[in-house]
C-alpha atoms as a PDB file:
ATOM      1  CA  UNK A   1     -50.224-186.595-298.162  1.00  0.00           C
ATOM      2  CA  UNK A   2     -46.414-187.608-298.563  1.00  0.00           C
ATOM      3  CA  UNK A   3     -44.229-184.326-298.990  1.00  0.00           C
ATOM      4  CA  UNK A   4     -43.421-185.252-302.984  1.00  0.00           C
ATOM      5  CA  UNK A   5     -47.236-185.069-304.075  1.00  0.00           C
ATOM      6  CA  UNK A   6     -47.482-181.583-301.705  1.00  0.00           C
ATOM      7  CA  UNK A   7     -44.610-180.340-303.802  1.00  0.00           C
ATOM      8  CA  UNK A   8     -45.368-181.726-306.649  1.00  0.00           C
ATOM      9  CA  UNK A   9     -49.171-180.814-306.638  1.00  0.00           C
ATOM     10  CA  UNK A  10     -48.176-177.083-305.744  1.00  0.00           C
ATOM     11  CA  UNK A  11     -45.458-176.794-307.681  1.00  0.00           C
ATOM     12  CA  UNK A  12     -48.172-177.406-310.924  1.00  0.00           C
ATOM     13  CA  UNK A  13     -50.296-174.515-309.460  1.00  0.00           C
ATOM     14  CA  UNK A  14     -47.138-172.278-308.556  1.00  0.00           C
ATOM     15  CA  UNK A  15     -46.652-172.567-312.442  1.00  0.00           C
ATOM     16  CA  UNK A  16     -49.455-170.300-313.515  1.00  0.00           C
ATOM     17  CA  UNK A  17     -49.079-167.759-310.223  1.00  0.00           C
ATOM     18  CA  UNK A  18     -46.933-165.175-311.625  1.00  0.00           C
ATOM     19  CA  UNK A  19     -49.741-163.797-314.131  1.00  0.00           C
ATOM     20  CA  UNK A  20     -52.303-164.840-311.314  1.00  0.00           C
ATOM     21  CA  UNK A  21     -50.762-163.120-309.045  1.00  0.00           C
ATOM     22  CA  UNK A  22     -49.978-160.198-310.693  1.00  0.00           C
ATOM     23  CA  UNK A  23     -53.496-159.754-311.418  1.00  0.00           C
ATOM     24  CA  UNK A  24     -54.152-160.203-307.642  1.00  0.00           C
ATOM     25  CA  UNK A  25     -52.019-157.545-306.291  1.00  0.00           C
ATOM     26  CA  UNK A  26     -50.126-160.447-305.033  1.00  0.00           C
ATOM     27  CA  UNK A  27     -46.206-159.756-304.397  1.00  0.00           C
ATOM     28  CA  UNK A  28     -44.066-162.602-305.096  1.00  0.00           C
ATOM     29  CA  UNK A  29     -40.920-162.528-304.530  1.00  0.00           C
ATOM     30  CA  UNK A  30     -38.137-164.266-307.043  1.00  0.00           C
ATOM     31  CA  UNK A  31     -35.687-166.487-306.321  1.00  0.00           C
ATOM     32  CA  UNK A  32     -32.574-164.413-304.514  1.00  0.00           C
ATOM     33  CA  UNK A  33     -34.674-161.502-303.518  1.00  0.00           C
ATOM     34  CA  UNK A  34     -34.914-160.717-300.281  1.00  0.00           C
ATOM     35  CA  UNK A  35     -38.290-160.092-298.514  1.00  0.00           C
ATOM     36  CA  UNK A  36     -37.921-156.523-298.368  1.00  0.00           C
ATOM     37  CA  UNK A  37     -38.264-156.677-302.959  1.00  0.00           C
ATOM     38  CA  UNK A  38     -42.135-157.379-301.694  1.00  0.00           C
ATOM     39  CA  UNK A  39     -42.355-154.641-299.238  1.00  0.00           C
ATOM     40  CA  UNK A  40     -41.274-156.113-295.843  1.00  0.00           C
ATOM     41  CA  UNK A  41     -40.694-152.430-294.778  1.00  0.00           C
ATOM     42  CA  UNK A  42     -39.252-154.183-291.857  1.00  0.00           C
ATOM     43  CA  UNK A  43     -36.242-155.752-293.518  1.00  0.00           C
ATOM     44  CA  UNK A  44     -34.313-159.046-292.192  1.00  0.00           C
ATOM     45  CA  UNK A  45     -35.314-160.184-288.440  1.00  0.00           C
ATOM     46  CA  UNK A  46     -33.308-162.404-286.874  1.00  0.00           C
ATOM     47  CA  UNK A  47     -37.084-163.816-285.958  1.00  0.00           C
ATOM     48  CA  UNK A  48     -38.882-163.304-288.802  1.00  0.00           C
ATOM     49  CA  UNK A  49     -39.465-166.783-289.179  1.00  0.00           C
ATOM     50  CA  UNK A  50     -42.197-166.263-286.067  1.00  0.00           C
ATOM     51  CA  UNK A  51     -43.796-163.841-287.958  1.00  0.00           C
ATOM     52  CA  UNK A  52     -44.372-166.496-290.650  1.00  0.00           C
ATOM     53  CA  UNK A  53     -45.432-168.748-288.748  1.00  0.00           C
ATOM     54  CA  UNK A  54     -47.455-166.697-286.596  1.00  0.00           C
ATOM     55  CA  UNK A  55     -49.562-165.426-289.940  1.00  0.00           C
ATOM     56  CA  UNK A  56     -49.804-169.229-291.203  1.00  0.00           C
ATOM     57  CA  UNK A  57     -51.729-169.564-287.784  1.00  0.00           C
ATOM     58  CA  UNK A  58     -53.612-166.462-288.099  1.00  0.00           C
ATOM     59  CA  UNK A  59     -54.475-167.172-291.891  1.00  0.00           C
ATOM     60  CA  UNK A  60     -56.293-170.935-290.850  1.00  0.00           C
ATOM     61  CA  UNK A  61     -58.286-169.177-288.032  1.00  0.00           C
ATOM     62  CA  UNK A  62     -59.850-166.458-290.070  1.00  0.00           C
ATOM     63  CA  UNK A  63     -60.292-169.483-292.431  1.00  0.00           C
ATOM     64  CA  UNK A  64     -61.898-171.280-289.954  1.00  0.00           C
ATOM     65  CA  UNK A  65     -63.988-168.642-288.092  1.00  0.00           C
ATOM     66  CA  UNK A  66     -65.527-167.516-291.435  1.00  0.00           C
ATOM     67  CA  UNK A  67     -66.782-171.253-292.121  1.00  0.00           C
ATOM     68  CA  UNK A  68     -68.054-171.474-288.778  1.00  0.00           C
ATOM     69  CA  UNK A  69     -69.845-168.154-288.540  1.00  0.00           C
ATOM     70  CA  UNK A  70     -71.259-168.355-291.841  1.00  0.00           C
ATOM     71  CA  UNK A  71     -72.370-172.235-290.565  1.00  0.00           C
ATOM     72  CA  UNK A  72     -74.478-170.557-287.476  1.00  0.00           C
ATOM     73  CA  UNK A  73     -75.965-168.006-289.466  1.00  0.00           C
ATOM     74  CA  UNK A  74     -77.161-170.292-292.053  1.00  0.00           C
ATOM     75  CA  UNK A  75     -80.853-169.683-293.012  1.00  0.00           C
ATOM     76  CA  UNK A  76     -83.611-172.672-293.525  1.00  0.00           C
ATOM     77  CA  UNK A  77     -84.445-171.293-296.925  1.00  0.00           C
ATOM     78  CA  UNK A  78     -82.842-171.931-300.141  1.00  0.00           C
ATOM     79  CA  UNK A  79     -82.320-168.172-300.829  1.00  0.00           C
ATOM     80  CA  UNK A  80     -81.084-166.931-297.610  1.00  0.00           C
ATOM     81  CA  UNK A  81     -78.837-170.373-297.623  1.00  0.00           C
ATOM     82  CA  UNK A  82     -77.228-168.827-301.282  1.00  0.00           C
ATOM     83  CA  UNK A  83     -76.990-165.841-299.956  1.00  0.00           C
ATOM     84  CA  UNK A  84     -75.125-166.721-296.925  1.00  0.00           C
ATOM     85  CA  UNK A  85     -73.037-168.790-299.521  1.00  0.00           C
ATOM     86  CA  UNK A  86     -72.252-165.587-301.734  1.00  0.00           C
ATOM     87  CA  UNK A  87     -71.099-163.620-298.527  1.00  0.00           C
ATOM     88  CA  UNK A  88     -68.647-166.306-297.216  1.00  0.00           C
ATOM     89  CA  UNK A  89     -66.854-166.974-300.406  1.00  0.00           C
ATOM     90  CA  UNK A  90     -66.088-163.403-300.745  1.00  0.00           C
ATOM     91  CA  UNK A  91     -65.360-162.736-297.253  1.00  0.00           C
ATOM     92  CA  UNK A  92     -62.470-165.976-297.650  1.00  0.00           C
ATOM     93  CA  UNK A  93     -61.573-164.746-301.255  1.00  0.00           C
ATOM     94  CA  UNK A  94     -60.354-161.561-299.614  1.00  0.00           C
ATOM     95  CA  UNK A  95     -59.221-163.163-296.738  1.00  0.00           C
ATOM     96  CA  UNK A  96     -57.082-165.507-299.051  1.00  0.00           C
ATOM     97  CA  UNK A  97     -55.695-162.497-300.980  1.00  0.00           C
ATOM     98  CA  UNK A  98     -54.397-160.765-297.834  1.00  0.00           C
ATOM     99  CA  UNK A  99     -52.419-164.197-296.580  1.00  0.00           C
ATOM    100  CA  UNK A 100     -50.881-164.490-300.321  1.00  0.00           C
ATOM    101  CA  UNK A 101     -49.228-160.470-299.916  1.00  0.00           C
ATOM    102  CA  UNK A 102     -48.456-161.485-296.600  1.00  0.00           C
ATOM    103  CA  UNK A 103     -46.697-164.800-297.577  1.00  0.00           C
ATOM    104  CA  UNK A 104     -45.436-163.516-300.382  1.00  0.00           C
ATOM    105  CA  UNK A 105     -42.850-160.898-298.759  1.00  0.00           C
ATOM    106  CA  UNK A 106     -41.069-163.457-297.187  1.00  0.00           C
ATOM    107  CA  UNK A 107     -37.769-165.634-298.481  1.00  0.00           C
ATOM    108  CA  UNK A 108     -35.773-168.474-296.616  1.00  0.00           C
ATOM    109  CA  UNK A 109     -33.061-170.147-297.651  1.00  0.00           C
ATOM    110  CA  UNK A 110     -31.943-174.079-297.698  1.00  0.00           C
ATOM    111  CA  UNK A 111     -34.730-176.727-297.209  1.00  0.00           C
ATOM    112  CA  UNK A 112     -37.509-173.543-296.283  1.00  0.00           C
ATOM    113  CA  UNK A 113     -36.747-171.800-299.571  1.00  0.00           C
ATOM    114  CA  UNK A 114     -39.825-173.243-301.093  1.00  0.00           C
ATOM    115  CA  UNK A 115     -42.226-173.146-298.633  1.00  0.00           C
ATOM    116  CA  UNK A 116     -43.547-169.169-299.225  1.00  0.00           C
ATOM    117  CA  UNK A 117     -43.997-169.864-302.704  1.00  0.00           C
ATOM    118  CA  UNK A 118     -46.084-173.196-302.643  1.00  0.00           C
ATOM    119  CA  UNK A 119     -48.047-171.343-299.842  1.00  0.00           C
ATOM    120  CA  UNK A 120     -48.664-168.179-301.822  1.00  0.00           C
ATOM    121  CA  UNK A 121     -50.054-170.684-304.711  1.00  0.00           C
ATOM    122  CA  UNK A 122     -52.348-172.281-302.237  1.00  0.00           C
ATOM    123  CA  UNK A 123     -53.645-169.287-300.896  1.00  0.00           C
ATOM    124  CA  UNK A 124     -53.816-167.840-304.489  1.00  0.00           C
ATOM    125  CA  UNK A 125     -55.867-171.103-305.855  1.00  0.00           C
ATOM    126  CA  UNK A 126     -58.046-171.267-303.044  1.00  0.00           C
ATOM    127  CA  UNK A 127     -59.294-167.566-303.471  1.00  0.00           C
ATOM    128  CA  UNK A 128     -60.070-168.561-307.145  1.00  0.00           C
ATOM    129  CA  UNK A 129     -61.911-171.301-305.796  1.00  0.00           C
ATOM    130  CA  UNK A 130     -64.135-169.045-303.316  1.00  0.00           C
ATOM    131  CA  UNK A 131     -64.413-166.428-305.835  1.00  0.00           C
ATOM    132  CA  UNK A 132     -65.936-169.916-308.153  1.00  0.00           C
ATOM    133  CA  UNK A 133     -67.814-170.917-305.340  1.00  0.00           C
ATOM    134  CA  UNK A 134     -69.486-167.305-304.857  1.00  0.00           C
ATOM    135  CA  UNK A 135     -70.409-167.107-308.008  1.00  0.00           C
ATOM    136  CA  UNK A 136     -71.917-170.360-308.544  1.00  0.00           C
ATOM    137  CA  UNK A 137     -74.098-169.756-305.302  1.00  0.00           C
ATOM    138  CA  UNK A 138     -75.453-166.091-307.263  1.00  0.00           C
ATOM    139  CA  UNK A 139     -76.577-168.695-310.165  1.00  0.00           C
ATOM    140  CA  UNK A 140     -77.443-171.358-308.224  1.00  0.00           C
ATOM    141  CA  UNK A 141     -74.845-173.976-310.004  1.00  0.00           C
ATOM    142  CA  UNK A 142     -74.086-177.234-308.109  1.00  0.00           C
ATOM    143  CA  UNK A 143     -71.404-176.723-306.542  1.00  0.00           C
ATOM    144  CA  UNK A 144     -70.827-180.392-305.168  1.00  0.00           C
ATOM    145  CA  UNK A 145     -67.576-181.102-307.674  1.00  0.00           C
ATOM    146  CA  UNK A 146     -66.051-177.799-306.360  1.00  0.00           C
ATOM    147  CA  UNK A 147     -66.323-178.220-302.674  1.00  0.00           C
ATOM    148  CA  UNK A 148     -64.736-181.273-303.034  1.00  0.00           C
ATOM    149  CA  UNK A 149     -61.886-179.931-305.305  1.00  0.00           C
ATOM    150  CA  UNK A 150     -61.331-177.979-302.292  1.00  0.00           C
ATOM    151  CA  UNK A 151     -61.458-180.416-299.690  1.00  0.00           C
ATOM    152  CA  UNK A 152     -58.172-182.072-301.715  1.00  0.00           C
ATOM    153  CA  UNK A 153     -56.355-178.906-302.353  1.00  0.00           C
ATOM    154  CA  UNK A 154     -56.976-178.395-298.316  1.00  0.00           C
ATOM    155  CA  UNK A 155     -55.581-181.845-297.633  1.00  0.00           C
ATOM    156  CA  UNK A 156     -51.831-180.533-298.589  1.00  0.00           C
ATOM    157  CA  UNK A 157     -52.219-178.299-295.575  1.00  0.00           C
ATOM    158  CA  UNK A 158     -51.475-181.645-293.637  1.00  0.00           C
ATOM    159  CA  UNK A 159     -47.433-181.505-295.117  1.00  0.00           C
ATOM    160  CA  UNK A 160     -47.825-177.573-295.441  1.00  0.00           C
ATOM    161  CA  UNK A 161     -47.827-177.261-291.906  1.00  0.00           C
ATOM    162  CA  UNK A 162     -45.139-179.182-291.182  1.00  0.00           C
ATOM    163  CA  UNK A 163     -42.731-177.467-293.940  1.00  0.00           C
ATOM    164  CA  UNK A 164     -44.493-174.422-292.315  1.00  0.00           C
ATOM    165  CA  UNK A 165     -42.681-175.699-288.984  1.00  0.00           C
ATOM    166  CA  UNK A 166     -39.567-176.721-290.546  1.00  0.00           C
ATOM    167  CA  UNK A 167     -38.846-172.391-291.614  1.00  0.00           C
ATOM    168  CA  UNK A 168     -38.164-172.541-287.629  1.00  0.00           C
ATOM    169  CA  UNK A 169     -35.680-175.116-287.163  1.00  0.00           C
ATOM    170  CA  UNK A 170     -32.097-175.332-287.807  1.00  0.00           C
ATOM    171  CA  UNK A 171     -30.397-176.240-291.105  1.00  0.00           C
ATOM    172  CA  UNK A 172     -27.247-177.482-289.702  1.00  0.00           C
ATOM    173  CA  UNK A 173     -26.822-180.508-287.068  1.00  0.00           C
ATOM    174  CA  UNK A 174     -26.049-180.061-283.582  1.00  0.00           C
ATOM    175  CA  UNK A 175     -25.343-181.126-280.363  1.00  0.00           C
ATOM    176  CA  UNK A 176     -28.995-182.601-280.508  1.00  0.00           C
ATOM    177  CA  UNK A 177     -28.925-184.782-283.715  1.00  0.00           C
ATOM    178  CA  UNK A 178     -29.747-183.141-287.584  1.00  0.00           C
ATOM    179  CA  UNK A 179     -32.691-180.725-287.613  1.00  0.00           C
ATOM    180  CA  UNK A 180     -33.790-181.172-283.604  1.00  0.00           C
ATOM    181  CA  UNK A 181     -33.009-176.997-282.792  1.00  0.00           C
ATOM    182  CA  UNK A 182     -35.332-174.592-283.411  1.00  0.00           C
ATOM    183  CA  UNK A 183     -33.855-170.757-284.213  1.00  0.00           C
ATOM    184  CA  UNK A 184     -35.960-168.810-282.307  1.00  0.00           C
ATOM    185  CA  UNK A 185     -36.644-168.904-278.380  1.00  0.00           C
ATOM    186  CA  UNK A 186     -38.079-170.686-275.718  1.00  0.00           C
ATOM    187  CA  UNK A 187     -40.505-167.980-275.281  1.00  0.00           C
ATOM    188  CA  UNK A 188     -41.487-167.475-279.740  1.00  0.00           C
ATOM    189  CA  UNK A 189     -42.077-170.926-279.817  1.00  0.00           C
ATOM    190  CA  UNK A 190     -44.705-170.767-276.463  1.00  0.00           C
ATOM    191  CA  UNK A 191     -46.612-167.802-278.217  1.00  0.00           C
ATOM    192  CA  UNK A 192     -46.972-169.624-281.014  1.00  0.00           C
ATOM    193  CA  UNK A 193     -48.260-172.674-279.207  1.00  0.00           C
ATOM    194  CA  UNK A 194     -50.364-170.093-277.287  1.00  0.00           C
ATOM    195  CA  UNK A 195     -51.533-168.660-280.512  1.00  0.00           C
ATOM    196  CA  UNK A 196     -52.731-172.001-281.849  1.00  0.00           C
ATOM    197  CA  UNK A 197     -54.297-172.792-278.347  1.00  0.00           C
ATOM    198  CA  UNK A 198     -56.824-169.749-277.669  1.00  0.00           C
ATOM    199  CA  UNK A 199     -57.354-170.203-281.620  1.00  0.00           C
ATOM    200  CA  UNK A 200     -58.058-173.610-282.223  1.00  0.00           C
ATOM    201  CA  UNK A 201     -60.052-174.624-278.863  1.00  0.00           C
ATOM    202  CA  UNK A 202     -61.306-177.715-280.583  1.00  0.00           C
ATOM    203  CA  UNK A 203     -58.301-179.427-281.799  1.00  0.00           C
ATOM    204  CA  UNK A 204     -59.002-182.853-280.624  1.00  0.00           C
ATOM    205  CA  UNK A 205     -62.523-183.043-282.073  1.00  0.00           C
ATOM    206  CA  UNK A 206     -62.965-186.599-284.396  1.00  0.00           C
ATOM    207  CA  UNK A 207     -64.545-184.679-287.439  1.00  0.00           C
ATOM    208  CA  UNK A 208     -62.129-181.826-287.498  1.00  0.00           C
ATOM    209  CA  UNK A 209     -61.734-180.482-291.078  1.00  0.00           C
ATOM    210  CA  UNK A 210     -58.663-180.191-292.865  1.00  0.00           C
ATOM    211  CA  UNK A 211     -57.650-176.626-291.393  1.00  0.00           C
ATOM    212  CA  UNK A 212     -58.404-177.594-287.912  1.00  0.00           C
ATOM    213  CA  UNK A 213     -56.023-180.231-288.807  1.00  0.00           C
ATOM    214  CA  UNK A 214     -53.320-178.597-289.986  1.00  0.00           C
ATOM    215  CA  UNK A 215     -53.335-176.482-287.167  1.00  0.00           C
ATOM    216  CA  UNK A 216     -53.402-179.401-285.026  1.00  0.00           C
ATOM    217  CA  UNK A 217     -49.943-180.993-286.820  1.00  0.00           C
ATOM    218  CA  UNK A 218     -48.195-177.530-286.060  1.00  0.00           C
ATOM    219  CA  UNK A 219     -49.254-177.510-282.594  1.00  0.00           C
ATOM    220  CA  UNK A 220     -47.818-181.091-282.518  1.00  0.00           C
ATOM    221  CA  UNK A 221     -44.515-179.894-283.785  1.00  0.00           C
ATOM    222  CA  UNK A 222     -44.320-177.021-281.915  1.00  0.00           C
ATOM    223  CA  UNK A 223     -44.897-178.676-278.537  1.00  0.00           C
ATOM    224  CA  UNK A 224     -44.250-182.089-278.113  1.00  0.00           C
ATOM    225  CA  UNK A 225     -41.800-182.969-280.688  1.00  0.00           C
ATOM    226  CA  UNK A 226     -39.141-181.963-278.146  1.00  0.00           C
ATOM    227  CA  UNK A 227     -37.699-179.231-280.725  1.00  0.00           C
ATOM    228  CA  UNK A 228     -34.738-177.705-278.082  1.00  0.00           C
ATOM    229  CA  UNK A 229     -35.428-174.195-278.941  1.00  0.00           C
ATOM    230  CA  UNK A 230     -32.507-171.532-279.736  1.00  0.00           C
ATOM    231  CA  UNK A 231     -31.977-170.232-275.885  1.00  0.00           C
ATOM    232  CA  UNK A 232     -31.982-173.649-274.230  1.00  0.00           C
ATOM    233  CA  UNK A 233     -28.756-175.480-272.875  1.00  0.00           C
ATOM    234  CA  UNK A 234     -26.832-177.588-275.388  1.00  0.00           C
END
């Protein structure tokens, strides 16, 4: 998905996420506050673009781990199949909320200035859609027309991740061309790779979902896109 239609598709559900989010407990910040008018008790880091990153990463795994724990358990019958249905949606409605506060406390400026926002209203919309999903499964709806809703809303994860990527590089050219410096060090950018490694062991599968992918194109990004990170030589 080109980065217009992620923008522009967001955008259209950042448009109804103030009263949304207000009636999830969900901070977000406006334009020219800092991330400490959400509650960052812990101010401006020079690095605090790793922790962003860091809790993108952390956000797809629990993501992931509930799908694929839920997929193990499943039972053979069509009860214990809706009730294992009812369980997961609410365990990644809540897990949505809590990436939305987290998101949501954070500001950049320049080209990343957008990127918390149309994250928040991903995270945001997808916990309405789990909180749909769990609800259908107590009635025993269809939910065929959903689940694919949220296979396309997943799909702008692809581009998320790599504005996701581009909160860590530098605004202004350099020695190294526009854009090819990275702010943080040598040693961030490994534990993020690291993080993505030991959390995402099956990265390179052919029928990898949409999160597994967009954990894959940050990983790409992040080590072999030959970013020069903040520390290294000019």
């Amino acid at each position: 998905m080109e980065i217009r239609q992620t923008l522009a598709t967001l955008l259209l559900l950042a448009s109804s996420f103030g009263a949304r989010a207000q009636e999830a407990g969900v901070c977000a910040p406006h334009q020219g506050q800092g991330a400490a008018a959400c509650g960052d008790s812990a101010g401006y880091s020079p690095h605090r673009e790793v922790r962003f990153v860091s809790e993108y990463i952390r956000a797809l795994s629990q993501t992931e781990n509930i799908r694929a724990a839920t997929e193990q358990k499943i039972g053979r019958s069509p009860q214990a199949r809706l009730s294992s249905c009812v369980h997961a949606a609410q365990l990644q409605s809540q897990a949505m909320a809590k990436a939305a506060n987290l998101a949501g406390s954070y500001t950049f400026a320049g080209d990343a200035q957008q990127t918390p926002g149309l994250l928040v209203s991903y995270y945001v919309t997808k916990g309405e859609m789990f909180r749909s999903l769990g609800n259908m499964c107590r009635t025993g709806a269809g939910t065929t027309k959903l689940r694919a809703d949220m296979d396309d809303l997943d799909e702008s994860l692809l581009q998320m991740s790599v504005m996701v990527f581009g909160v860590l590089t530098r605004p202004a050219a350099d020695t190294a061309g526009p854009m090819r410096r990275l702010v943080v060090t040598r040693k961030e950018r490994d534990s993020l790779v690291h993080q993505i490694s030991i959390s995402f062991k099956k990265r390179d599968a052919r029928d990898e979902n949409y999160i597994v992918s967009a954990a894959t194109v940050l990983w790409e990004y992040l080590a072999r896109k030959g970013y020069r990170c903040a520390d290294d030589p000019a």
